[in-house]
N, C-alpha and C. Protein backbone atom coordinates (compact mmCIF):
# COMPACT_ATOMS: atom_id res chain seq x y z
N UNK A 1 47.82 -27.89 -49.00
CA UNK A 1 47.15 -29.12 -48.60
C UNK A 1 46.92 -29.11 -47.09
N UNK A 2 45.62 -29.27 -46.71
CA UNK A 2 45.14 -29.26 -45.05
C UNK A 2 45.97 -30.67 -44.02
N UNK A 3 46.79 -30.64 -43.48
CA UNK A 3 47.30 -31.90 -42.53
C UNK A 3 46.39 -32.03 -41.61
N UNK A 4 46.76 -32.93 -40.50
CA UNK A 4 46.06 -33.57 -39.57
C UNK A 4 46.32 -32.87 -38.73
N UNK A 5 45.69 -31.77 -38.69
CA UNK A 5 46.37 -30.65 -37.36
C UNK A 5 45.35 -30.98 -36.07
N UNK A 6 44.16 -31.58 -35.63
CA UNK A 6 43.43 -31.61 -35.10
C UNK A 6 42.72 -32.97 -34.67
N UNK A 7 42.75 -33.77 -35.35
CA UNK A 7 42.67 -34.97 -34.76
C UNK A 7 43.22 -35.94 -33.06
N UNK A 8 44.63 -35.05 -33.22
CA UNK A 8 45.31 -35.56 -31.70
C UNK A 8 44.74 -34.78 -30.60
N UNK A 9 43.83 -34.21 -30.98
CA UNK A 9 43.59 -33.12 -29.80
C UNK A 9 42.96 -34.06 -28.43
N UNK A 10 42.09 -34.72 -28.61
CA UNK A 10 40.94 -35.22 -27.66
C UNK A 10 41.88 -36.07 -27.21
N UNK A 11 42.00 -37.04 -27.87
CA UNK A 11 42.94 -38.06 -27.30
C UNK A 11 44.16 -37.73 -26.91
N UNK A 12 45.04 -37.01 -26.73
CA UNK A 12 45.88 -36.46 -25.87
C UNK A 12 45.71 -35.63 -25.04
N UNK A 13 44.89 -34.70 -24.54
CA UNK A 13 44.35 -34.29 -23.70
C UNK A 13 43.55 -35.51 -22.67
N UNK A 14 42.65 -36.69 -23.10
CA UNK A 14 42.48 -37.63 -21.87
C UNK A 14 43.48 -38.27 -21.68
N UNK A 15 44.51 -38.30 -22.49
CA UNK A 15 45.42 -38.87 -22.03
C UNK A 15 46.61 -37.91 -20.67
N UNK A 16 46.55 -37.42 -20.86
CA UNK A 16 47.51 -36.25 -19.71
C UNK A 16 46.36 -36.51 -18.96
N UNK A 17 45.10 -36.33 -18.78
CA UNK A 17 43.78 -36.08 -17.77
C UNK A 17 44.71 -37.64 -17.25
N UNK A 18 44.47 -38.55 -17.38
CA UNK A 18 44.48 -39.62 -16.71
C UNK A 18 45.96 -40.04 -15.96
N UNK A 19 46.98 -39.41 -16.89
CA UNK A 19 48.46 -39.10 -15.85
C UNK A 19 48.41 -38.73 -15.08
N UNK A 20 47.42 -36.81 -14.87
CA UNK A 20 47.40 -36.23 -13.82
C UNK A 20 46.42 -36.66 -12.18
N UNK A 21 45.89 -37.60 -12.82
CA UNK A 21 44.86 -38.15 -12.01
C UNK A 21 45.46 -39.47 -11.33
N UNK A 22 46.56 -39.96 -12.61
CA UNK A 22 47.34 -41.71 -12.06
C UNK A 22 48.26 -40.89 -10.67
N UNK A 23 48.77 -39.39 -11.40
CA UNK A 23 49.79 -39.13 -10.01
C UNK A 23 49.41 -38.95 -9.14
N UNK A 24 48.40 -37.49 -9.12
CA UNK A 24 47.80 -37.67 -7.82
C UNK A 24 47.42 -38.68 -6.88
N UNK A 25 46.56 -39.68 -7.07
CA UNK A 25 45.78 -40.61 -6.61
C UNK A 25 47.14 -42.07 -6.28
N UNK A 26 48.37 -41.53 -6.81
CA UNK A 26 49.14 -42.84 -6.68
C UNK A 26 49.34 -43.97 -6.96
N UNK A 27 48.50 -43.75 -7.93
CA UNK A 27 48.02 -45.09 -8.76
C UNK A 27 48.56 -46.45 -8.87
N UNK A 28 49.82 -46.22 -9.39
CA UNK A 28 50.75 -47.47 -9.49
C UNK A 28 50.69 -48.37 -8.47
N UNK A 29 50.62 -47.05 -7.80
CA UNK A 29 51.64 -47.85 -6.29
C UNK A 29 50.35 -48.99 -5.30
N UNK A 30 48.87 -48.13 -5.99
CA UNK A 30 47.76 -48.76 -4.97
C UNK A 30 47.11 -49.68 -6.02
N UNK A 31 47.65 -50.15 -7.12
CA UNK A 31 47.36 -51.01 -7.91
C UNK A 31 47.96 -52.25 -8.33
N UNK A 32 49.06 -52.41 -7.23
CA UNK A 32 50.46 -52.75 -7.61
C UNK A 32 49.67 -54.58 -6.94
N UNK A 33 49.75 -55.46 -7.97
CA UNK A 33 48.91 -56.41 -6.54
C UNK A 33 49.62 -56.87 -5.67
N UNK A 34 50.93 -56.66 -5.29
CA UNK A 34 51.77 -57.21 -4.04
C UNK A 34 51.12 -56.33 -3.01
N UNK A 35 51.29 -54.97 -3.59
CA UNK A 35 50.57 -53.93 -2.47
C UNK A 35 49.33 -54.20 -1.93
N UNK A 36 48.91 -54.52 -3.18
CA UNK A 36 46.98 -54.97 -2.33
C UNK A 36 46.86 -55.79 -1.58
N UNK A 37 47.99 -57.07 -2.18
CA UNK A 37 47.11 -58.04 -1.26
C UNK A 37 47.93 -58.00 0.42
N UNK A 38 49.18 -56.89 0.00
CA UNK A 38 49.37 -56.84 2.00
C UNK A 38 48.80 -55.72 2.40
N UNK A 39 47.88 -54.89 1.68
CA UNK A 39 46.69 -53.97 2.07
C UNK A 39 48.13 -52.78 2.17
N UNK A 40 49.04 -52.48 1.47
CA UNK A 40 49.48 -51.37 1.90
C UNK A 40 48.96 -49.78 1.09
N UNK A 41 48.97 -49.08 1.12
CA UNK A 41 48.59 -48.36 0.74
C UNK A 41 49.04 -46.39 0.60
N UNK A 42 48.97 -45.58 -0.63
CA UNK A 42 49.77 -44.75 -0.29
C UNK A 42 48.58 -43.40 -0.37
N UNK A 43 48.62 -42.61 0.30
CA UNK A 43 47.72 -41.52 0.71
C UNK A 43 47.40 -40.44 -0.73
N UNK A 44 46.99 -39.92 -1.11
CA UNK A 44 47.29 -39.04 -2.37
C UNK A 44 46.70 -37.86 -2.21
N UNK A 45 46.36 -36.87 -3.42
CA UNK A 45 45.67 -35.64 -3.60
C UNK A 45 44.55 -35.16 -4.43
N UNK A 46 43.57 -34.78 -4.01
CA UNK A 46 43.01 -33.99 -4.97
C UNK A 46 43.22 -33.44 -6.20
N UNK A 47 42.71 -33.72 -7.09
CA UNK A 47 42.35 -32.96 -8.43
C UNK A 47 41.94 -31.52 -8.23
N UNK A 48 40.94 -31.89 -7.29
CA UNK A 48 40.18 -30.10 -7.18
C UNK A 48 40.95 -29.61 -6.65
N UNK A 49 40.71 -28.03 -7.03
CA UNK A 49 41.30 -26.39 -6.52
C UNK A 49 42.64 -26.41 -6.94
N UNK A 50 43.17 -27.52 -7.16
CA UNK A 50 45.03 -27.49 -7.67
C UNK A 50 45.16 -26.43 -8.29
N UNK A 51 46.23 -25.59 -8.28
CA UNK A 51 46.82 -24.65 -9.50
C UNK A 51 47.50 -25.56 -10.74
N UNK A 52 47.61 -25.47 -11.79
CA UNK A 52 48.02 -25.60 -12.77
C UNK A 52 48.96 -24.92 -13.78
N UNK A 53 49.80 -24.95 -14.42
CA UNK A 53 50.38 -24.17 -15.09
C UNK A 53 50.58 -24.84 -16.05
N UNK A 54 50.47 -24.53 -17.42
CA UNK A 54 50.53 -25.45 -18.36
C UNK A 54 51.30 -24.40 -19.80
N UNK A 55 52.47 -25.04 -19.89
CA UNK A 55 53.46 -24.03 -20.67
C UNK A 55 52.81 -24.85 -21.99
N UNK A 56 52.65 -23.74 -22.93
CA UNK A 56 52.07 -24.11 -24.10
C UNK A 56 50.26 -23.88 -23.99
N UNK A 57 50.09 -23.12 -24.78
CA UNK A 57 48.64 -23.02 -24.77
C UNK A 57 47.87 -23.12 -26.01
N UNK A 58 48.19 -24.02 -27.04
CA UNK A 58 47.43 -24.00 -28.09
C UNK A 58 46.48 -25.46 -28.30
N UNK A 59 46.13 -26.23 -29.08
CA UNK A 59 44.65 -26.56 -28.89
C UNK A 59 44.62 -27.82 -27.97
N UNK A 60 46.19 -28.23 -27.51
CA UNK A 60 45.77 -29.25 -26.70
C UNK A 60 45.90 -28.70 -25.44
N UNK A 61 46.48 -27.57 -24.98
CA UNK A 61 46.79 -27.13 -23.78
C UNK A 61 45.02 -26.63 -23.46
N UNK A 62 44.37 -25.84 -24.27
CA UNK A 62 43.54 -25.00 -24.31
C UNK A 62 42.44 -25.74 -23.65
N UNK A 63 42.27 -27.29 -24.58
CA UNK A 63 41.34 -27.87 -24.16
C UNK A 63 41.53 -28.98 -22.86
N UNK A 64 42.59 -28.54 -22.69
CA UNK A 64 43.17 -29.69 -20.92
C UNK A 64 42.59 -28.52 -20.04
N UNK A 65 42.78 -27.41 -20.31
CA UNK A 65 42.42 -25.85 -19.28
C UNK A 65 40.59 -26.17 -19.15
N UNK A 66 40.01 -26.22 -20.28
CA UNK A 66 38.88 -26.16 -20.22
C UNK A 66 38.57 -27.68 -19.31
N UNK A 67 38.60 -28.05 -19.13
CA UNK A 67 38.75 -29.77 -18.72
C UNK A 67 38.77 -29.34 -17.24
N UNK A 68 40.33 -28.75 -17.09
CA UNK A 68 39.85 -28.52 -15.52
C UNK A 68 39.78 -27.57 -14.72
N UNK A 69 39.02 -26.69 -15.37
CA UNK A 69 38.21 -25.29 -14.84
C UNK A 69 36.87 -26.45 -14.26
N UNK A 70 36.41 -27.50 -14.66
CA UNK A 70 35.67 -28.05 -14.27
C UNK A 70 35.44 -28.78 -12.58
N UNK A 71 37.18 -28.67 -12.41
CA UNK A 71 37.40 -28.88 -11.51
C UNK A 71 37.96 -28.34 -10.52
N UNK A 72 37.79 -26.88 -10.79
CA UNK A 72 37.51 -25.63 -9.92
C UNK A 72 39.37 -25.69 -9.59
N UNK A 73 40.20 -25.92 -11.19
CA UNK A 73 41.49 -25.39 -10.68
C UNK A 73 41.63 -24.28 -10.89
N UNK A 74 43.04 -23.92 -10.61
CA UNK A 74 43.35 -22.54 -11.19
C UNK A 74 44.43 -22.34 -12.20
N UNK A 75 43.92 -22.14 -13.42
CA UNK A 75 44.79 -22.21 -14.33
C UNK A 75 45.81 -20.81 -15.03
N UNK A 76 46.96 -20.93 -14.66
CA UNK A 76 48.28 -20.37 -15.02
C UNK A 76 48.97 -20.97 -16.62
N UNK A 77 49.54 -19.85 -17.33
CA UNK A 77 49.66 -20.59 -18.72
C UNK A 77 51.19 -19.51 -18.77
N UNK A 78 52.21 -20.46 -20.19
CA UNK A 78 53.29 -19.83 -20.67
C UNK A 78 53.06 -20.08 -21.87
N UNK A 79 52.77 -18.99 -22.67
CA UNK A 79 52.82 -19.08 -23.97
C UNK A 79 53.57 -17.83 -25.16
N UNK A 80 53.34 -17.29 -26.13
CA UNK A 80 53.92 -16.47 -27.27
C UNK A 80 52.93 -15.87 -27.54
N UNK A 81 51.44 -16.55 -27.45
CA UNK A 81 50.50 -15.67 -27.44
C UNK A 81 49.37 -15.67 -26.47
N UNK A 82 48.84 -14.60 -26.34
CA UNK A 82 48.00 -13.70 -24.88
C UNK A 82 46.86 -14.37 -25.48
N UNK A 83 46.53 -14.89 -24.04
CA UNK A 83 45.00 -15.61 -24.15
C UNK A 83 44.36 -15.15 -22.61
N UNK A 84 43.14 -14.29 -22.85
CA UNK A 84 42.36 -13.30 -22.01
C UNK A 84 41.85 -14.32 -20.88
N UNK A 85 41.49 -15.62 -21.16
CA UNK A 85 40.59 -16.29 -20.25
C UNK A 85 41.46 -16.59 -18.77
N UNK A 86 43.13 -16.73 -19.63
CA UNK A 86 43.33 -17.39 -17.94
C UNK A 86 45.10 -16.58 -17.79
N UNK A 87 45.89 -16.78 -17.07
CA UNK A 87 46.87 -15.71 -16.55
C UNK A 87 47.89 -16.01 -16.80
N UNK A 88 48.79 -15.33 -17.32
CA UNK A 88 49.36 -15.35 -18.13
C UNK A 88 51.04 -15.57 -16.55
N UNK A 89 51.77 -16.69 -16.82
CA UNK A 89 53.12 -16.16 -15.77
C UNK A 89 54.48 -16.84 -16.41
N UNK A 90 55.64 -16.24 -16.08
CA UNK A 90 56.57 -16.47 -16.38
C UNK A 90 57.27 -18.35 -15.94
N UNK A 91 57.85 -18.83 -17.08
CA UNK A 91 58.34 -20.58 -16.68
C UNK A 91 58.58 -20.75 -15.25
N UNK A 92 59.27 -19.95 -14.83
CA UNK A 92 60.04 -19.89 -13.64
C UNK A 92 59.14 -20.11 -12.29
N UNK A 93 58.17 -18.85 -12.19
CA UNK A 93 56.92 -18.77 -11.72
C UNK A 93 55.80 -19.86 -11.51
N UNK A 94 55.77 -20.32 -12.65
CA UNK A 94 55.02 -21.94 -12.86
C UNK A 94 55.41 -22.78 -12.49
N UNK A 95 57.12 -23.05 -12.31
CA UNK A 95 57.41 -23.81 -11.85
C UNK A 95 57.07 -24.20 -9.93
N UNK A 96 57.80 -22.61 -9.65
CA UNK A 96 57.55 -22.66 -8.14
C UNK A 96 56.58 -22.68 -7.64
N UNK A 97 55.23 -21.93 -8.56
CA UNK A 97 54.02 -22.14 -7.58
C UNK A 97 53.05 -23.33 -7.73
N UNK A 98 53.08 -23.55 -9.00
CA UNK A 98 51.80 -25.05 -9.55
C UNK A 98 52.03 -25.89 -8.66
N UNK A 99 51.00 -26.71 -8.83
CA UNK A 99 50.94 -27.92 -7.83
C UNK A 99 51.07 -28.84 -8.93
N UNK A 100 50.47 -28.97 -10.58
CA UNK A 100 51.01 -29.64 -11.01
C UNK A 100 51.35 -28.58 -12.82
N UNK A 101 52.05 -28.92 -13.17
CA UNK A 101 53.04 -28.82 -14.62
C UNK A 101 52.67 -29.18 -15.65
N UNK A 102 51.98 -29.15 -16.43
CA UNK A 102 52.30 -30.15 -18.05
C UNK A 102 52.79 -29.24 -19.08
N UNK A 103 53.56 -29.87 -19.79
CA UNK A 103 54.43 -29.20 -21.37
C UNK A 103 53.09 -29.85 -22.11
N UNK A 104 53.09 -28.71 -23.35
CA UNK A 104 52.68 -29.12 -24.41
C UNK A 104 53.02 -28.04 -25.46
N UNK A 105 54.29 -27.82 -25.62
CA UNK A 105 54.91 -26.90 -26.84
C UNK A 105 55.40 -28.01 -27.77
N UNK A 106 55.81 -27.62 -29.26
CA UNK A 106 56.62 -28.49 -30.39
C UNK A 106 58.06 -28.66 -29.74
N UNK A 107 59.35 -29.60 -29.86
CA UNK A 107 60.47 -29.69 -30.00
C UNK A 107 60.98 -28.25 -31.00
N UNK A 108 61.89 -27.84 -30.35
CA UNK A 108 62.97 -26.97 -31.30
C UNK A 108 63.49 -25.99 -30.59
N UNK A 109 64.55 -25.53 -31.31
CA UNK A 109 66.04 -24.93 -30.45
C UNK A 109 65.58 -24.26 -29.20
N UNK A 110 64.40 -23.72 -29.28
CA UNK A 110 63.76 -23.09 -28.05
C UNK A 110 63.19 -23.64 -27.26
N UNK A 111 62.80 -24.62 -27.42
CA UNK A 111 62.18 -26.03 -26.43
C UNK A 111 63.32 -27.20 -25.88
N UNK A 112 64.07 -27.19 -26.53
CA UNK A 112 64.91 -28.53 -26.46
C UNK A 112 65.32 -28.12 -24.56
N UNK A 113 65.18 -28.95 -23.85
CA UNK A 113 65.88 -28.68 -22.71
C UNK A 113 65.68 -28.01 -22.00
N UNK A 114 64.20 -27.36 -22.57
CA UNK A 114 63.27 -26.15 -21.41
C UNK A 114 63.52 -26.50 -20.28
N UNK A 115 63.51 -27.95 -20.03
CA UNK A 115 63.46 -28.32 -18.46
C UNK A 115 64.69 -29.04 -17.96
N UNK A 116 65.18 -28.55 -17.19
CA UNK A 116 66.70 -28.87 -16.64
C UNK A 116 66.66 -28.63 -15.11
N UNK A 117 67.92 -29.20 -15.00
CA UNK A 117 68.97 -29.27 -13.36
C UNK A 117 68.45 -28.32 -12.67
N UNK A 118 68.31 -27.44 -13.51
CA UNK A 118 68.29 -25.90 -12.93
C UNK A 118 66.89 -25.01 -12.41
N UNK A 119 65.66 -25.75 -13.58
CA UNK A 119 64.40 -24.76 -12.98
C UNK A 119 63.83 -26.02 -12.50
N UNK A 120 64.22 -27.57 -12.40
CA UNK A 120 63.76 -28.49 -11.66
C UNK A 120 63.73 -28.06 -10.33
N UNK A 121 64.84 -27.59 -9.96
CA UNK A 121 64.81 -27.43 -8.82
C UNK A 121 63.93 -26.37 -7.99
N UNK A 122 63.10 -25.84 -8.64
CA UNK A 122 62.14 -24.93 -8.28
C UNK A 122 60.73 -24.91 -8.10
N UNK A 123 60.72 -26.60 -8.47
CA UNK A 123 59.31 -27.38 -8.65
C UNK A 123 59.02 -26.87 -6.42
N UNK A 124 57.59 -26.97 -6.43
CA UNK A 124 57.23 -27.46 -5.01
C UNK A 124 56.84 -28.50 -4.38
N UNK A 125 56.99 -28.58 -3.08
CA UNK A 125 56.61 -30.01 -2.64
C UNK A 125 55.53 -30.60 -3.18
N UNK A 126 55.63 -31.85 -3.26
CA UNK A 126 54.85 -32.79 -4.01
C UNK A 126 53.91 -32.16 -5.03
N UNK A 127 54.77 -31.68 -5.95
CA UNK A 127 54.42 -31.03 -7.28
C UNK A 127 54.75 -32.45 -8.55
N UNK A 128 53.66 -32.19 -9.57
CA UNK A 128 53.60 -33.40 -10.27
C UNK A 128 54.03 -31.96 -12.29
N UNK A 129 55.12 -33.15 -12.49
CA UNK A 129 55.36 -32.32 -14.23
C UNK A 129 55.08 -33.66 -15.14
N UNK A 130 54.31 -32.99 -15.91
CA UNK A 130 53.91 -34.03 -16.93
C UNK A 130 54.75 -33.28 -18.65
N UNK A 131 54.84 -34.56 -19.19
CA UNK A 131 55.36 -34.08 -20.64
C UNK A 131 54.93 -35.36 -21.44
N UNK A 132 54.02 -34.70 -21.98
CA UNK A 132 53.31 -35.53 -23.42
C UNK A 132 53.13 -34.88 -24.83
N UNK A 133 54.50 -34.31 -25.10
CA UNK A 133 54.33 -33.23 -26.43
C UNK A 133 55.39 -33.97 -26.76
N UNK A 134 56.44 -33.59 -26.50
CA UNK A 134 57.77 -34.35 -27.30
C UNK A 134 58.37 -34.68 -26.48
N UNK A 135 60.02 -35.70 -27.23
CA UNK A 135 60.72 -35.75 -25.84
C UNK A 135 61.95 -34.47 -26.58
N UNK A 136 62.85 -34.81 -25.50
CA UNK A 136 63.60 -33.65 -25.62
C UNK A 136 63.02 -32.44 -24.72
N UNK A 137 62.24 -32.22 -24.81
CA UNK A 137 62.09 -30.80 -24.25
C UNK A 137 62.02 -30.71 -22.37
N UNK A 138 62.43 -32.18 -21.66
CA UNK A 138 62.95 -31.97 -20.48
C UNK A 138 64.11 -33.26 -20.88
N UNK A 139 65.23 -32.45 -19.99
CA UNK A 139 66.45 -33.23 -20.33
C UNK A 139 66.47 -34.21 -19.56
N UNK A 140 66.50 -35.69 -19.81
CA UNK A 140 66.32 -37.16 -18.92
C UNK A 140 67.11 -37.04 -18.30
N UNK A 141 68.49 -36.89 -18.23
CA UNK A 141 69.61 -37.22 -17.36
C UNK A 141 69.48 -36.15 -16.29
N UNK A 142 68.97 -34.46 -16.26
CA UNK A 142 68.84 -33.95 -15.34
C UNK A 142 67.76 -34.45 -14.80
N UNK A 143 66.52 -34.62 -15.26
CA UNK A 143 65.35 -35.23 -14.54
C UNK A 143 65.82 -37.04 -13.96
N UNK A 144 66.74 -37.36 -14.24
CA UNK A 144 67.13 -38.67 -13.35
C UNK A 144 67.83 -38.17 -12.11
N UNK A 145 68.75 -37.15 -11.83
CA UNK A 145 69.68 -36.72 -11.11
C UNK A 145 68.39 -36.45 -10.23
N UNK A 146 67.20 -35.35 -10.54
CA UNK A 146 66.69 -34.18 -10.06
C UNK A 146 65.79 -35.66 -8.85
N UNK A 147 64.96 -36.10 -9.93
CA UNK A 147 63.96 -37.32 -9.06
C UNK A 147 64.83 -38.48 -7.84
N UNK A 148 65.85 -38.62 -8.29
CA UNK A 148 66.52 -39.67 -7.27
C UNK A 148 66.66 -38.99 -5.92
N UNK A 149 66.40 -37.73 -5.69
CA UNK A 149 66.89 -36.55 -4.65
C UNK A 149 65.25 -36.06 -4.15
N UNK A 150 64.29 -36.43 -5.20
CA UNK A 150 62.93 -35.81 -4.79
C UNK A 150 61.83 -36.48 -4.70
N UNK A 151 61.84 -37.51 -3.70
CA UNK A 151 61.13 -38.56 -4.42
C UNK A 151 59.64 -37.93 -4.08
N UNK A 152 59.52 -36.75 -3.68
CA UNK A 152 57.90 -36.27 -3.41
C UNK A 152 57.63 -35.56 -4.96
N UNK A 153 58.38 -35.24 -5.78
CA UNK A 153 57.68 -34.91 -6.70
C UNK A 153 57.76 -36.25 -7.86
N UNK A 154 56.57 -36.08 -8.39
CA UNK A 154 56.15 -37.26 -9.22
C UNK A 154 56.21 -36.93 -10.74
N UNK A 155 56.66 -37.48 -11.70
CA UNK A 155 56.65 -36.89 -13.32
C UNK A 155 56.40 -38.08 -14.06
N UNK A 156 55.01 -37.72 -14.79
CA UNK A 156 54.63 -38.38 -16.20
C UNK A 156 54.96 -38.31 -17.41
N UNK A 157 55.44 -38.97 -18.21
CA UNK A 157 56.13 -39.07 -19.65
C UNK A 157 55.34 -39.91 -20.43
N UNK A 158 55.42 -39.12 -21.78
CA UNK A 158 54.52 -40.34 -22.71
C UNK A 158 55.41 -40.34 -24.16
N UNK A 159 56.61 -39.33 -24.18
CA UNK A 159 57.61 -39.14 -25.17
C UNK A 159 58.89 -39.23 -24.35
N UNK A 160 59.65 -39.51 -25.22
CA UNK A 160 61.04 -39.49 -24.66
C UNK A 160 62.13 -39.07 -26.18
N UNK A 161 63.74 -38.72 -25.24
CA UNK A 161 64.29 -38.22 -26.49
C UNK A 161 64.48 -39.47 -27.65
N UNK A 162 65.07 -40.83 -27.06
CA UNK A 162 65.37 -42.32 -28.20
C UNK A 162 64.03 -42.92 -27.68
N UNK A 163 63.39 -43.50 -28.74
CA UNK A 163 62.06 -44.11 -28.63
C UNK A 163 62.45 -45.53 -29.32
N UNK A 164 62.14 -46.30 -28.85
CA UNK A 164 61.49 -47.39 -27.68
C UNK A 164 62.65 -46.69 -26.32
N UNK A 165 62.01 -45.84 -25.25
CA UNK A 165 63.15 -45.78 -24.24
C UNK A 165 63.62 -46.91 -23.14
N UNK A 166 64.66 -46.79 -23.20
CA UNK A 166 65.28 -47.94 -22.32
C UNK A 166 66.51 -47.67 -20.58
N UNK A 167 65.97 -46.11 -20.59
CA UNK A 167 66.97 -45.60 -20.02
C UNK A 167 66.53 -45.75 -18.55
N UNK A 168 67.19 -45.04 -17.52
CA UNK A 168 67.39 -45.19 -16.19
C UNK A 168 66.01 -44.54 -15.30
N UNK A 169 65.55 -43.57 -16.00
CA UNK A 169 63.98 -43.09 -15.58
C UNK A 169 63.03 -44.42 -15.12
N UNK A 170 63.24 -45.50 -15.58
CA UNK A 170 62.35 -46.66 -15.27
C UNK A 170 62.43 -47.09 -14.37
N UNK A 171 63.48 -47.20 -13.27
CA UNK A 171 64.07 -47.91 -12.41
C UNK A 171 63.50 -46.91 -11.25
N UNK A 172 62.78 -46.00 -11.60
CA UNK A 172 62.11 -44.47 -10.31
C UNK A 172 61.12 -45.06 -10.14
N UNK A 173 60.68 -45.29 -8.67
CA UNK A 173 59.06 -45.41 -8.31
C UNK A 173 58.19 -43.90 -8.44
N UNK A 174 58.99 -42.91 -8.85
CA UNK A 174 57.87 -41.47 -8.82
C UNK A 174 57.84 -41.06 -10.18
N UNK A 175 57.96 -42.18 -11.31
CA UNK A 175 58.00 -41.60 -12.71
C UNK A 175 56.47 -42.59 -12.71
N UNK A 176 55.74 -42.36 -13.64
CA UNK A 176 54.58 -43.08 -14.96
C UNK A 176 54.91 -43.04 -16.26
N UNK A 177 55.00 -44.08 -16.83
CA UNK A 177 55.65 -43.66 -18.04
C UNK A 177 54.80 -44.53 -18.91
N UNK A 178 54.67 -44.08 -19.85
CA UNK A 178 53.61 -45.05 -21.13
C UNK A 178 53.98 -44.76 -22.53
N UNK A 179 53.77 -45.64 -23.37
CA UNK A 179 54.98 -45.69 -24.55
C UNK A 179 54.35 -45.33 -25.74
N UNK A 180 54.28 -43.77 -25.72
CA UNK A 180 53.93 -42.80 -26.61
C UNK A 180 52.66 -43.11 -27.14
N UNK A 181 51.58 -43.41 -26.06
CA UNK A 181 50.13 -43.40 -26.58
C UNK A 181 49.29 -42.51 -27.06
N UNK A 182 50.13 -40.99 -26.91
CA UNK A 182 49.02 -39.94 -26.80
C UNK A 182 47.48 -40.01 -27.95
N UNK A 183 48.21 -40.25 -29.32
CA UNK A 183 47.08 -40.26 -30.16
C UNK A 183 46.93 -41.97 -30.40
N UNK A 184 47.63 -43.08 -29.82
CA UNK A 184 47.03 -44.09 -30.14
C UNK A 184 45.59 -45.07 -29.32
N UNK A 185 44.53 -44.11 -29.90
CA UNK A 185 43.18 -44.99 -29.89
C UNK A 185 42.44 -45.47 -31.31
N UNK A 186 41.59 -46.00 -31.58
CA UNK A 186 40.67 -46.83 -32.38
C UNK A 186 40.50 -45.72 -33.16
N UNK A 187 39.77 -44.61 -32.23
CA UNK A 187 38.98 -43.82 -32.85
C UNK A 187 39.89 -42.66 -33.84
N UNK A 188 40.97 -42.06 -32.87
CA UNK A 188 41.68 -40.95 -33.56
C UNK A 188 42.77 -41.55 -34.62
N UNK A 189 43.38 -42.79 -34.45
CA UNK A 189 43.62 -43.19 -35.45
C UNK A 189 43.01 -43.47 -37.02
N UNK A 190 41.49 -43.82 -36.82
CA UNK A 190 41.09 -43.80 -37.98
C UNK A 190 40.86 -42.96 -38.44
N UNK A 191 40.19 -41.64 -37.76
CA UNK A 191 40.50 -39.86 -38.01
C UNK A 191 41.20 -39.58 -38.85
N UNK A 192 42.49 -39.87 -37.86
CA UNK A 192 43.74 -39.20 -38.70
C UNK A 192 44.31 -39.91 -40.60
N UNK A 193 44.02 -41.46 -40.52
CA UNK A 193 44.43 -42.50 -41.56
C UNK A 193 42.99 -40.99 -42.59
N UNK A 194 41.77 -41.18 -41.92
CA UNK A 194 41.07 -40.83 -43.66
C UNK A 194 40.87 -39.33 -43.81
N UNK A 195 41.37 -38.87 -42.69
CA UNK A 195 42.08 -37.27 -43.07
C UNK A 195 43.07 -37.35 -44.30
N UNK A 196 44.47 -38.01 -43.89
CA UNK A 196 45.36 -38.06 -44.79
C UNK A 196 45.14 -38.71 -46.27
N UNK A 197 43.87 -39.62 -46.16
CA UNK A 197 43.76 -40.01 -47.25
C UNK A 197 42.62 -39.53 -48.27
N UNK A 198 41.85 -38.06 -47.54
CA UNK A 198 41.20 -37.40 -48.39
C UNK A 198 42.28 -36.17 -48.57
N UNK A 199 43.37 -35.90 -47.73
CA UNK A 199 44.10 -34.65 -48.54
C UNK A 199 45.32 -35.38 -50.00
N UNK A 200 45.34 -37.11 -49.52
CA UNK A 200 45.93 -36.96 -50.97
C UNK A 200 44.89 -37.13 -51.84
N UNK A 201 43.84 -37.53 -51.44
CA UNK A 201 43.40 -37.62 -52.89
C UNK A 201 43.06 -35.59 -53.56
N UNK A 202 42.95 -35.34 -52.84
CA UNK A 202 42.95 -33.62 -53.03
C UNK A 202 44.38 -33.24 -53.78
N UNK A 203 45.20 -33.94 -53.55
CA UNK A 203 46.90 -33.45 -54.17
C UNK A 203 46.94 -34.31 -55.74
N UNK A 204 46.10 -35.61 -55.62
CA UNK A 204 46.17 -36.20 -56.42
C UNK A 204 45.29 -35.91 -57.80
N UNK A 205 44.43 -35.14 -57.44
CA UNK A 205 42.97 -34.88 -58.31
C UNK A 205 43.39 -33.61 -59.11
């Protein structure tokens, strides 16, 4: 029976597009209306020429790459399988050189905790990590320790490990956090509802 393997694609991919764009640009902080109305304001970065590294390369990574080759980045990938278009470097590597990060691998024994105490600390200055695949696969309590110490690097979340999260990440002015929207729009929701409801009727027939 065919699942909904493809439907989340678009809509989670603009969705990371618009994290990586809320961090850069500072969003929160220049939207904030206490901020506006005493005109304060916080400086930000470019989208263009950024390096990228994006661990996970299958159809949502693939099509975030294509997205911003548009914007004349340079895209670095970690994956299991070799993809010719763009360069292939080790976690470690990605970490230290990108300017910004996004996960998009599944949860499991090999993911759980990819991101810790340990290769956090290898991020670069005002380097931005995004994770909109699962939670679990960066550990909150090291990423609370890591951010209270860094406040130049900025990290977007759209999963977490207990969902509805309620934990200490909220209380960071350098987190964005949004409550697991990736595939919730109008459109990919109804996608996905009459996908599932032409493969049962296919199981059912």
């Amino acid at each position: 029976m065919c699942l909904t393997n493809n439907e989340h694609v678009i809509a989670t991919t603009e969705l990371t597009l618009l994290h990586i764009l809320a961090s850069l640009r500072k969003f929160l902080f220049n939207t904030n209306i206490k901020n506006f109305t005493n005109w304060r304001r916080r400086k930000g970065f470019l989208l263009t020429k950024k390096k990228i590294g994006l661990i996970g390369l299958g159809k949502i990574g693939n099509h975030l790459a294509k997205i911003l080759t548009q914007f004349k980045c340079e895209i670095v990938y970690n994956d299991f399988k070799k993809n010719n278009k763009f360069d292939y470097a080790k976690l470690d590597t990605i970490l230290k050189n990108c300017d910004i990060v996004s996960l998009h691998v599944p949860l499991n024994k090999k993911t759980q905790n990819l991101i810790n105490l340990k290769n956090l600390k290898l991020l670069k200055e005002n380097a931005i990590l995004l994770n909109l695949s699962r939670g679990g696969i960066i550990n909150e309590k090291d990423l609370f320790k890591f951010l209270k110490k860094r406040p130049d690097v900025m990290v977007s979340l759209d999963c977490y490990t207990k969902e509805p999260y309620k934990g200490k990440l909220i209380k960071l002015e350098n987190v964005t956090m949004t409550p697991h929207i990736g595939t919730f729009t109008y459109e990919t929701r109804d996608q996905m509802e009459e996908k599932a409801l032409k493969n049962l009727c296919k199981y059912i027939i």
